[in-house]
N, C-alpha and C. Protein backbone atom coordinates (compact mmCIF):
# COMPACT_ATOMS: atom_id res chain seq x y z
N UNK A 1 92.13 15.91 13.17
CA UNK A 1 91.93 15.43 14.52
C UNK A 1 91.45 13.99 14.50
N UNK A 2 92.32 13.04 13.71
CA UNK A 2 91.77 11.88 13.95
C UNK A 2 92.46 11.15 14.80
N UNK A 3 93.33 11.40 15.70
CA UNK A 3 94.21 10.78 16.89
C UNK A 3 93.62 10.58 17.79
N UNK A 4 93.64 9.90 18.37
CA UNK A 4 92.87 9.32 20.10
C UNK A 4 93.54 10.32 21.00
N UNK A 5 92.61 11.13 21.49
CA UNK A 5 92.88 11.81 22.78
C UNK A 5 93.79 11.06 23.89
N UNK A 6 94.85 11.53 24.65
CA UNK A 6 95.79 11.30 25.22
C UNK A 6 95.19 11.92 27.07
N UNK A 7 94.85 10.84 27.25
CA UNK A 7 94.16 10.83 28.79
C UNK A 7 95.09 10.56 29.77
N UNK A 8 95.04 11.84 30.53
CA UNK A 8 96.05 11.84 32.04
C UNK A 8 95.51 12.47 33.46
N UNK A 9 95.90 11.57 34.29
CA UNK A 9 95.53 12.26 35.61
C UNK A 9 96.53 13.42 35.98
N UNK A 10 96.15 14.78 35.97
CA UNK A 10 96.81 15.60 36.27
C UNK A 10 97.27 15.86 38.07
N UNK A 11 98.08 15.39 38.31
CA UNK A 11 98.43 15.50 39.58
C UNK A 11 98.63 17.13 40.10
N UNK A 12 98.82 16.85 41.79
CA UNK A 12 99.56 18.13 42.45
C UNK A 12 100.88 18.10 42.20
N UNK A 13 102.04 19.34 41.91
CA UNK A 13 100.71 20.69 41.73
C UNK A 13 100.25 20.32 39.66
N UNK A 14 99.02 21.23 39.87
CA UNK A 14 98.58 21.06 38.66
C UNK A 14 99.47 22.49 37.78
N UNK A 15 100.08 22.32 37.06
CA UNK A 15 101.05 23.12 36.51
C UNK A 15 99.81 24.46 35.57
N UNK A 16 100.68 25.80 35.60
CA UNK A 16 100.11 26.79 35.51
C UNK A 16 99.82 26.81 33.57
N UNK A 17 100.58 25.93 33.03
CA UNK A 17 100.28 25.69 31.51
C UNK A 17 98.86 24.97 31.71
N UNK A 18 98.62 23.75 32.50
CA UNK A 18 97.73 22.60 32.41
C UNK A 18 96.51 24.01 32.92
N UNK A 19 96.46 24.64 33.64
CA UNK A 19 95.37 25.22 34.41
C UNK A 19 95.04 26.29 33.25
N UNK A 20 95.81 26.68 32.47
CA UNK A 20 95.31 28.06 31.18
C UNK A 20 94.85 27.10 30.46
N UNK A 21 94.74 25.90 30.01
CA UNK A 21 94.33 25.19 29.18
C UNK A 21 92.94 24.75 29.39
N UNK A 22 92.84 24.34 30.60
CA UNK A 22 91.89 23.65 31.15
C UNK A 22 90.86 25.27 31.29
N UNK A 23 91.44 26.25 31.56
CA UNK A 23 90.43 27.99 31.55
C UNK A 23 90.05 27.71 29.72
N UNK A 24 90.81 27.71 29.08
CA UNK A 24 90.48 27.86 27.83
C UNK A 24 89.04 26.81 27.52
N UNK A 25 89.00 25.43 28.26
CA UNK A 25 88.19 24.56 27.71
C UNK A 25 86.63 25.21 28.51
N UNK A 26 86.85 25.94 29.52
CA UNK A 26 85.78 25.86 30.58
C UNK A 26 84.98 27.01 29.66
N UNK A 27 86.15 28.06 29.60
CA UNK A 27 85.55 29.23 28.50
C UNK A 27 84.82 28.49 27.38
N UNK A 28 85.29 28.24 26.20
CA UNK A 28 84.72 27.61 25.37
C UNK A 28 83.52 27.00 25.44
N UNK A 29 83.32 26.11 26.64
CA UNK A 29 82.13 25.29 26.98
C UNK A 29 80.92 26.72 27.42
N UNK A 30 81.65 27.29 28.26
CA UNK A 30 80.39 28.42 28.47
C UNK A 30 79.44 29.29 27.27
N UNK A 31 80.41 29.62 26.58
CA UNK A 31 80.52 30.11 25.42
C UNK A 31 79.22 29.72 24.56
N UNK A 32 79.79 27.97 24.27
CA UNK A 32 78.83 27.43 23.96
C UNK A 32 77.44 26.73 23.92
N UNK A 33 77.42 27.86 25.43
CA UNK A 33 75.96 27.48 26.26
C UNK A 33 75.62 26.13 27.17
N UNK A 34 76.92 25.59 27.69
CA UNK A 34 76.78 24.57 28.77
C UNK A 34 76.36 24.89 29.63
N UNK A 35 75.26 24.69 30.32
CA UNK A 35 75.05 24.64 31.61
C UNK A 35 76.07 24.02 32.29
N UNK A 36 77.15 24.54 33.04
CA UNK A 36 78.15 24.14 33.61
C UNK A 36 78.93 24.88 34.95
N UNK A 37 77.43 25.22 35.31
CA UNK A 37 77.63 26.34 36.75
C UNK A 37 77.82 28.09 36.51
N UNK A 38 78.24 28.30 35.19
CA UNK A 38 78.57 30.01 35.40
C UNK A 38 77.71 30.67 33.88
N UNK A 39 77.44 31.45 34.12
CA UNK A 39 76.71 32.36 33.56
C UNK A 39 77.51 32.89 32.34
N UNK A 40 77.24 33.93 31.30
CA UNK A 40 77.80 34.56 30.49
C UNK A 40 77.11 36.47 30.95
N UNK A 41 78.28 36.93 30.81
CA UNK A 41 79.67 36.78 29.98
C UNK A 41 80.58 36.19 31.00
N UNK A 42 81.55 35.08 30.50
CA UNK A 42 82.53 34.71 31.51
C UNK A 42 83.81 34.82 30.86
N UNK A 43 84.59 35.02 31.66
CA UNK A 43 85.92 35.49 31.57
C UNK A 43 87.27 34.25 31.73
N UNK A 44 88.42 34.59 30.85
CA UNK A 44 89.01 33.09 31.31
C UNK A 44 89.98 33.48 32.83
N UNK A 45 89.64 34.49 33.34
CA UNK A 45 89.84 34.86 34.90
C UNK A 45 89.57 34.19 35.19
N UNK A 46 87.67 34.07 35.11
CA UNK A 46 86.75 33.28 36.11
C UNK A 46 86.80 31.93 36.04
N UNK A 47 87.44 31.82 34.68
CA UNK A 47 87.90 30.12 35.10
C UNK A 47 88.88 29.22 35.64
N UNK A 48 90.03 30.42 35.42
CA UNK A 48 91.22 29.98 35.84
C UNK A 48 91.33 30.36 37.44
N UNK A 49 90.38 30.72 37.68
CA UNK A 49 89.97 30.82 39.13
C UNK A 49 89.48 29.37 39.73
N UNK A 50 88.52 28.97 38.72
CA UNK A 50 87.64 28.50 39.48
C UNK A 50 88.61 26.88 38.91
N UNK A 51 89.20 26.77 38.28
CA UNK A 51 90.65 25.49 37.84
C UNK A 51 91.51 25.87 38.72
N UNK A 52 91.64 26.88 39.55
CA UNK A 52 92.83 26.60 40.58
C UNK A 52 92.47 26.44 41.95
N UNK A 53 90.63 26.78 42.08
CA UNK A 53 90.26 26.18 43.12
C UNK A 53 90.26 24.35 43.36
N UNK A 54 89.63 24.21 42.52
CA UNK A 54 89.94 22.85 41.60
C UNK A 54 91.34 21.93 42.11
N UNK A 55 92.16 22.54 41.16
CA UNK A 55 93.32 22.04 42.26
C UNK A 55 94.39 22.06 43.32
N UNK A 56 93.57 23.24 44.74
CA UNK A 56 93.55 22.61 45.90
C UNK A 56 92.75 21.27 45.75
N UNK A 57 91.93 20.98 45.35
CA UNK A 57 90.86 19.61 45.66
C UNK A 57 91.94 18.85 45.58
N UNK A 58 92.25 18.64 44.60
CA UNK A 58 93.85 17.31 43.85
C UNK A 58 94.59 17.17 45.26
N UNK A 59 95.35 18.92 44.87
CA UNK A 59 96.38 18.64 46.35
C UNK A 59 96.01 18.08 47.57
N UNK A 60 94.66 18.43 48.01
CA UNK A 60 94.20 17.80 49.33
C UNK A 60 94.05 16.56 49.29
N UNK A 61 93.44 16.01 47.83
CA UNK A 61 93.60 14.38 47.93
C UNK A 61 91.78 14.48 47.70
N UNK A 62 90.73 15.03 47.45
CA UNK A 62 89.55 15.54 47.49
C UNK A 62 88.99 14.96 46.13
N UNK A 63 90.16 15.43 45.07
CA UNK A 63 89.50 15.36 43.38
C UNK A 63 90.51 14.88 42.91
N UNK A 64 90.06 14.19 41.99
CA UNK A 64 90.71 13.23 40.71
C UNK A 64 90.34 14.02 39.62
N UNK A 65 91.66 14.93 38.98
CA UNK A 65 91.38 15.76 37.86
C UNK A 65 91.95 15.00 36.72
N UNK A 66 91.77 14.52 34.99
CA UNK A 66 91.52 14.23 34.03
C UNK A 66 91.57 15.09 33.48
N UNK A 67 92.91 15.15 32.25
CA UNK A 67 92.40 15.96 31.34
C UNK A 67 93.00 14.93 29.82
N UNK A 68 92.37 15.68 29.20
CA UNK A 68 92.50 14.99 27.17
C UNK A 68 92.86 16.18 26.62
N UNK A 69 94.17 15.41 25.96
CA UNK A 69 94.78 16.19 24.84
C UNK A 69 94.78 15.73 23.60
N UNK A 70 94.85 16.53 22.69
CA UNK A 70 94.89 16.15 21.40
C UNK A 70 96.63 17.46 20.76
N UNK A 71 97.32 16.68 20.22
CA UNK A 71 98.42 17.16 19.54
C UNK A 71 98.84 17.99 20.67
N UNK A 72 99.36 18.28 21.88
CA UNK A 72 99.69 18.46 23.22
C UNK A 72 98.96 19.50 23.75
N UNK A 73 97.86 19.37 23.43
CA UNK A 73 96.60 20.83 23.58
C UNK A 73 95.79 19.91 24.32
N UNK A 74 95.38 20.42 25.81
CA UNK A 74 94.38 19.96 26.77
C UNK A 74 92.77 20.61 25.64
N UNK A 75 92.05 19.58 25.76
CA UNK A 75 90.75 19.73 25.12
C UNK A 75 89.79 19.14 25.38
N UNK A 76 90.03 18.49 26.71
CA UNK A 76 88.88 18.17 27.48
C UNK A 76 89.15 17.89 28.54
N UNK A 77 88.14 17.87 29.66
CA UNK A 77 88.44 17.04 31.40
C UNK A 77 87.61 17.02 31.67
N UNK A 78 87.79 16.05 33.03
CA UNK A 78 86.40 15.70 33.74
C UNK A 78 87.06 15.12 34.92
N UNK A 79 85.95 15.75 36.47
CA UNK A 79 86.90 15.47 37.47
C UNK A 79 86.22 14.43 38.58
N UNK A 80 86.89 13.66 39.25
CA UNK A 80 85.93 12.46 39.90
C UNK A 80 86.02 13.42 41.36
N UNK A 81 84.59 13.28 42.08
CA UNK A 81 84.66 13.59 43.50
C UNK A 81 84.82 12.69 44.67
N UNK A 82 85.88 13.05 45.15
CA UNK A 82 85.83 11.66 46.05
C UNK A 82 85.53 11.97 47.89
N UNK A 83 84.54 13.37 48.32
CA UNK A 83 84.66 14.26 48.95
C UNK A 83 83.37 13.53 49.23
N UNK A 84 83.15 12.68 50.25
CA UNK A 84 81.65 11.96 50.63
C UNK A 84 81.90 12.07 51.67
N UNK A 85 80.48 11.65 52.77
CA UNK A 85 79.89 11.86 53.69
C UNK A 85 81.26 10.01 54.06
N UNK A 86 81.13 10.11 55.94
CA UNK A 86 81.79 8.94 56.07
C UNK A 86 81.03 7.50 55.80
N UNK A 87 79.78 7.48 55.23
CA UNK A 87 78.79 6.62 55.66
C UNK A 87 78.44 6.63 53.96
N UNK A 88 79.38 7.29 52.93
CA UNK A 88 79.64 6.99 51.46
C UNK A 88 81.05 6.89 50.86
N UNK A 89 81.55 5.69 51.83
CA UNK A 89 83.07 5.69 51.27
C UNK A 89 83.05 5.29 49.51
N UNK A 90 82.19 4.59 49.60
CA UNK A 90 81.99 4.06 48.04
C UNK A 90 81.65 4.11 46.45
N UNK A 91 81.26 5.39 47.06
CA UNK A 91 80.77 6.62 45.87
C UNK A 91 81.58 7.63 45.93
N UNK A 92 81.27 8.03 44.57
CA UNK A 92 81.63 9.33 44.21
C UNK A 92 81.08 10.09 43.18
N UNK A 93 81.36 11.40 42.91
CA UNK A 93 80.36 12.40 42.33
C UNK A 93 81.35 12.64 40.80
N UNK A 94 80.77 12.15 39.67
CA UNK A 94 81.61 12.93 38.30
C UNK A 94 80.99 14.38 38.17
N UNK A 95 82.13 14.96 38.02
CA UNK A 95 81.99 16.53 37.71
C UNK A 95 82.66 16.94 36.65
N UNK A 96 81.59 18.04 36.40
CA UNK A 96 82.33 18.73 35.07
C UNK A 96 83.19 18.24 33.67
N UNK A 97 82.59 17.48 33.22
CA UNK A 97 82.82 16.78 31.66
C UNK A 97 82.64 17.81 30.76
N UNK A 98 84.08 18.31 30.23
CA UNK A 98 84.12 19.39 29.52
C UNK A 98 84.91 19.21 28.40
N UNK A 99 84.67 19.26 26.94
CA UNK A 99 85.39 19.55 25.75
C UNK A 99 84.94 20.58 25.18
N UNK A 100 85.88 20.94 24.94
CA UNK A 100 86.10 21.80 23.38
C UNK A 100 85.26 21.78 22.19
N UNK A 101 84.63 22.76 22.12
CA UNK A 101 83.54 22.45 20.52
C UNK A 101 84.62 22.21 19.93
N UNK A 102 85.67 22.37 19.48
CA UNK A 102 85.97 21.79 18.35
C UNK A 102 87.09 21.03 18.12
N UNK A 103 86.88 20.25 19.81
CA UNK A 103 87.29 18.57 20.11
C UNK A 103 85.87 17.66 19.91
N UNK A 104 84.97 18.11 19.70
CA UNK A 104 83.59 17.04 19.87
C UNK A 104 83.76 16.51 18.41
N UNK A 105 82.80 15.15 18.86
CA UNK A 105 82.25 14.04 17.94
C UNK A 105 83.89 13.20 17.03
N UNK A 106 84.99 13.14 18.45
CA UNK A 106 86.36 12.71 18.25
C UNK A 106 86.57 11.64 19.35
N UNK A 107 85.37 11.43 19.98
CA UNK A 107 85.32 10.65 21.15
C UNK A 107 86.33 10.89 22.44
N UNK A 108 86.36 12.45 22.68
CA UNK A 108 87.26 12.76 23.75
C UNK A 108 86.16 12.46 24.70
N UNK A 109 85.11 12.71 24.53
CA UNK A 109 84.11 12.77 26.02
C UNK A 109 83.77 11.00 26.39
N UNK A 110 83.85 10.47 25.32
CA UNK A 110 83.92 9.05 26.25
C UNK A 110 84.93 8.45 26.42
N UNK A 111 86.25 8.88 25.80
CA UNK A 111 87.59 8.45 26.37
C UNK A 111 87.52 8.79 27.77
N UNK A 112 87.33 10.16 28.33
CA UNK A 112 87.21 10.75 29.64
C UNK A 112 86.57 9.88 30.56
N UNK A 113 85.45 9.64 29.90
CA UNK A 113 84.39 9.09 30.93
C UNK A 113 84.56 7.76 31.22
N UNK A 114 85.25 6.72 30.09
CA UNK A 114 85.80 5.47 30.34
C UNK A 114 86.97 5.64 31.46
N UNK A 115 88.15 6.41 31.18
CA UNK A 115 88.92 6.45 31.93
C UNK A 115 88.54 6.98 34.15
N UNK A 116 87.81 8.21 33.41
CA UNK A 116 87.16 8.13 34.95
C UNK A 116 86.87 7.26 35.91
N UNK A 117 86.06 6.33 34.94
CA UNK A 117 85.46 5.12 35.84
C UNK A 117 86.79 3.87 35.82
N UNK A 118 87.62 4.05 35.47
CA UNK A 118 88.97 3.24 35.80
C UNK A 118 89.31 4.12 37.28
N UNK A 119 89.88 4.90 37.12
CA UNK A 119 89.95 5.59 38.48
C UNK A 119 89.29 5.73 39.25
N UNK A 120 88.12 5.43 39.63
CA UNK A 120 86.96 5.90 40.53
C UNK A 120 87.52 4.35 41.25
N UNK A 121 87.15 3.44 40.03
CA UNK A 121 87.35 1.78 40.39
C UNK A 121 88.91 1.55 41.27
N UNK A 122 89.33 2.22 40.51
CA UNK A 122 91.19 2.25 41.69
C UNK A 122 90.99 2.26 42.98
N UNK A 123 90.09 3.37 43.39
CA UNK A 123 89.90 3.75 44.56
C UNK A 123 89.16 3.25 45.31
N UNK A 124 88.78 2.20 44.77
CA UNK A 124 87.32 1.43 45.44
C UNK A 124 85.91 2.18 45.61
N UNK A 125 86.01 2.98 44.63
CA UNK A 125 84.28 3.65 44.18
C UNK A 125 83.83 3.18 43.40
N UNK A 126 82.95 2.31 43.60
CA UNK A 126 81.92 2.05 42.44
C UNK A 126 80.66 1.84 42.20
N UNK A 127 80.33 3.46 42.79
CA UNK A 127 79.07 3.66 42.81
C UNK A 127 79.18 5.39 42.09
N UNK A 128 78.65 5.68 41.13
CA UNK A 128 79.33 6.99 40.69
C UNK A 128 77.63 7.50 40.27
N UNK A 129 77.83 8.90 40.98
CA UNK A 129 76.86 9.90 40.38
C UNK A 129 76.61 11.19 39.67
N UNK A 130 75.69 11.87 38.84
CA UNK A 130 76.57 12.93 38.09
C UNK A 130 75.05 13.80 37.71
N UNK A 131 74.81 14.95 37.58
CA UNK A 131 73.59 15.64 37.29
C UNK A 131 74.02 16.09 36.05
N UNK A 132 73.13 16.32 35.07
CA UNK A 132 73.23 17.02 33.74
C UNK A 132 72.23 17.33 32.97
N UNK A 133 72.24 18.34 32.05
CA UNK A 133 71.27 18.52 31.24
C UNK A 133 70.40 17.88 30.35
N UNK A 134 69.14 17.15 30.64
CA UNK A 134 68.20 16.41 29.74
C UNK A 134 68.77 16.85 28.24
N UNK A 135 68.75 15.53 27.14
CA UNK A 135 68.56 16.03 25.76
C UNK A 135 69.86 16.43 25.27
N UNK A 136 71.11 17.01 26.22
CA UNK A 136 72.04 17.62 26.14
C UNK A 136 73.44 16.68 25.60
N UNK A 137 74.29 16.65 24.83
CA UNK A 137 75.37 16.01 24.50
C UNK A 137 75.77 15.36 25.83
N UNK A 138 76.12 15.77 26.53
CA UNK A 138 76.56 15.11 27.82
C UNK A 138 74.99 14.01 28.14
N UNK A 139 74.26 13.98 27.83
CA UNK A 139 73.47 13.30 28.34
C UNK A 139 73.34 12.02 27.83
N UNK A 140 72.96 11.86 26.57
CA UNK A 140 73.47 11.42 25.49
C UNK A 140 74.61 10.57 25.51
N UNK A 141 75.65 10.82 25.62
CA UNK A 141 77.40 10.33 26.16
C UNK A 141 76.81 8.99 27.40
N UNK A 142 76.26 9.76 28.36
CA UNK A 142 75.99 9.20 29.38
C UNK A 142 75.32 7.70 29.27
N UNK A 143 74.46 8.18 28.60
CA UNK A 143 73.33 6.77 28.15
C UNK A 143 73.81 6.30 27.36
N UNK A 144 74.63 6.07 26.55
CA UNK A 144 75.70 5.38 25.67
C UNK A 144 76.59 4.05 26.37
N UNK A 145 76.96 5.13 27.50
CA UNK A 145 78.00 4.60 28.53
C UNK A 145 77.30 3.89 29.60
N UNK A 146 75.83 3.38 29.34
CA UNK A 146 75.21 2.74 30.30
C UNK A 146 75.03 3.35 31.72
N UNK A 147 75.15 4.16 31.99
CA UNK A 147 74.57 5.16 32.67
C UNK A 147 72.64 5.13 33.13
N UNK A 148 72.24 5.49 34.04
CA UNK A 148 70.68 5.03 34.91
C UNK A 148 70.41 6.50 35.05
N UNK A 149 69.12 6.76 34.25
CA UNK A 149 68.90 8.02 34.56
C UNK A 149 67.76 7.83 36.23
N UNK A 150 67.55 8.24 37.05
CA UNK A 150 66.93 7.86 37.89
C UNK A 150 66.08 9.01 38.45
N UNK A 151 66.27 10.38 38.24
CA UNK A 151 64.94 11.55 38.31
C UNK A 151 65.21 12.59 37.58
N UNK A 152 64.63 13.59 37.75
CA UNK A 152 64.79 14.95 36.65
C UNK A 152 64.14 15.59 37.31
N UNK A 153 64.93 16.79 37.75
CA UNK A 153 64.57 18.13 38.29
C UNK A 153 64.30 19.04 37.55
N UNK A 154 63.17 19.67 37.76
CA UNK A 154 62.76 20.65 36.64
C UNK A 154 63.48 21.98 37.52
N UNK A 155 63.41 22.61 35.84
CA UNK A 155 63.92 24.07 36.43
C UNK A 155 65.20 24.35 37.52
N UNK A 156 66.30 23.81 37.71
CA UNK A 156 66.68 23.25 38.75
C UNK A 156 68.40 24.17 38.37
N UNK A 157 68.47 24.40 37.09
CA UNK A 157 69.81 25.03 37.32
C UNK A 157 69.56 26.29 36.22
N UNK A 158 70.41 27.63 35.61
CA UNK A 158 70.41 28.61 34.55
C UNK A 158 71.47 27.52 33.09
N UNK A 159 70.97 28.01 31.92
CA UNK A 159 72.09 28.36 31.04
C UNK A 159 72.83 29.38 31.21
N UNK A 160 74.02 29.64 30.03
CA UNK A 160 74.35 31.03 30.64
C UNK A 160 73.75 32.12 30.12
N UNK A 161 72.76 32.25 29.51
CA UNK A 161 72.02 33.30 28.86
C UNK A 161 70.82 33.56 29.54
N UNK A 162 71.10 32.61 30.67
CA UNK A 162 69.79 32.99 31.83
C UNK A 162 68.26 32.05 31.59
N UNK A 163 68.29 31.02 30.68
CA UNK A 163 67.17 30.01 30.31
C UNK A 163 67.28 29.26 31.39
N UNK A 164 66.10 28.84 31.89
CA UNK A 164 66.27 27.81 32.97
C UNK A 164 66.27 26.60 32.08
N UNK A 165 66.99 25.50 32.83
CA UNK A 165 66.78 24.34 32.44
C UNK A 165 66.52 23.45 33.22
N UNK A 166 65.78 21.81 33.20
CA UNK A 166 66.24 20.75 33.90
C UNK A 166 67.37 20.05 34.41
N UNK A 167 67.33 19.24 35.06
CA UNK A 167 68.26 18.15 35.59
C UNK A 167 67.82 16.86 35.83
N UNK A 168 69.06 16.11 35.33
CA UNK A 168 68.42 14.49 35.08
C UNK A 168 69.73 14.15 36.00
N UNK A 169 69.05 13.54 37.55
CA UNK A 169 70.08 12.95 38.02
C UNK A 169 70.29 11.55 37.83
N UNK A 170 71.67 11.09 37.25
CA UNK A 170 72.47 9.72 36.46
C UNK A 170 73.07 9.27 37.85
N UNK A 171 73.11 7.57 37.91
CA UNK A 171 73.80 6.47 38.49
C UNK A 171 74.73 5.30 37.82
N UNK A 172 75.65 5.27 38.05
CA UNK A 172 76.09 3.86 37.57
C UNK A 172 77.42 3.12 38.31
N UNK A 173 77.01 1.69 38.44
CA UNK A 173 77.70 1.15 39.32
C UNK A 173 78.48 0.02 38.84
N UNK A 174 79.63 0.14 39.19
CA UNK A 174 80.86 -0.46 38.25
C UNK A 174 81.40 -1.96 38.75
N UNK A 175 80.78 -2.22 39.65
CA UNK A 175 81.12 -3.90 40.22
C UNK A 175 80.38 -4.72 39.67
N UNK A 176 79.10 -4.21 38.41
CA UNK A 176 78.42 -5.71 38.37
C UNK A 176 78.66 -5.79 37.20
């Protein structure tokens, strides 16, 4: 796996290969104890559920879905929110930065996250926000990428084994 991840905006419709792939990465991540909204035991039902809620968002025009492949295998994504209040045309929310344990430390998660913020910038967002786990690989990534940690919520979301954890809510703004 020494190839540069192959970064694409997955458009509407998001094809039913791209969406088992993208279940496979969400599984995996749970698996591996991401705090990433769902609990264990999770199922790649519950993800390919929750990837095809996902893209209605795309189709509506709502979410900017991203995914990374390596050798034509989706193995990571991350999706921009562009679903603000009218009085935040300028922001938007990164969600769900997800690889593959055994896509990590191949630089898929900051290919993602570079590319994100190309697209956010397309759109004239450039003000981007994102919550995540203190201490956590994603966090880490973040502060790399110059990223502003700006508070931390304790106790504030589950792992999936039911541990509570913190939240460190991140800023970063792409015009200066």
């Amino acid at each position: 796996m020494s190839e540069a991840a192959d970064i694409v905006v997955l458009d509407a419709p998001v094809t039913d290969r791209a969406l088992d792939q993208l279940a496979d990465v969400l599984v995996d991540c749970v698996e591996g104890g991401a705090s990433v909204s769902f609990m264990s035991p999770f199922s790649h039902a519950l993800a390919l559920a929750f990837f095809r809620k996902v893209a209605g968002s795309v189709a509506a025009g709502d979410t900017v879905l991203l995914a990374a492949s390596l050798d034509g295998r989706i193995v990571g994504t991350v999706q921009l929110g562009l679903d603000t209040p009218p009085n935040q045309p300028h922001r938007a929310d990164i969600k769900k930065l997800l690889v593959h344990r055994a896509a990590r430390g191949h630089g898929v998660g900051a290919a993602l996250m570079a590319q994100v913020e190309k697209e956010a910038s397309r759109r004239g967002r450039w003000l981007l926000v994102l919550d995540t786990v203190p201490g956590e690989n994603g966090h880490r990534l973040y502060l790399r990428a110059g990223w502003t940690q700006t508070g931390l919520v304790p106790d504030y979301a589950l792992f999936p084994d039911g541990r509570l954890c913190d939240t460190a809510i991140m800023w970063k703004r792409l015009d200066w």
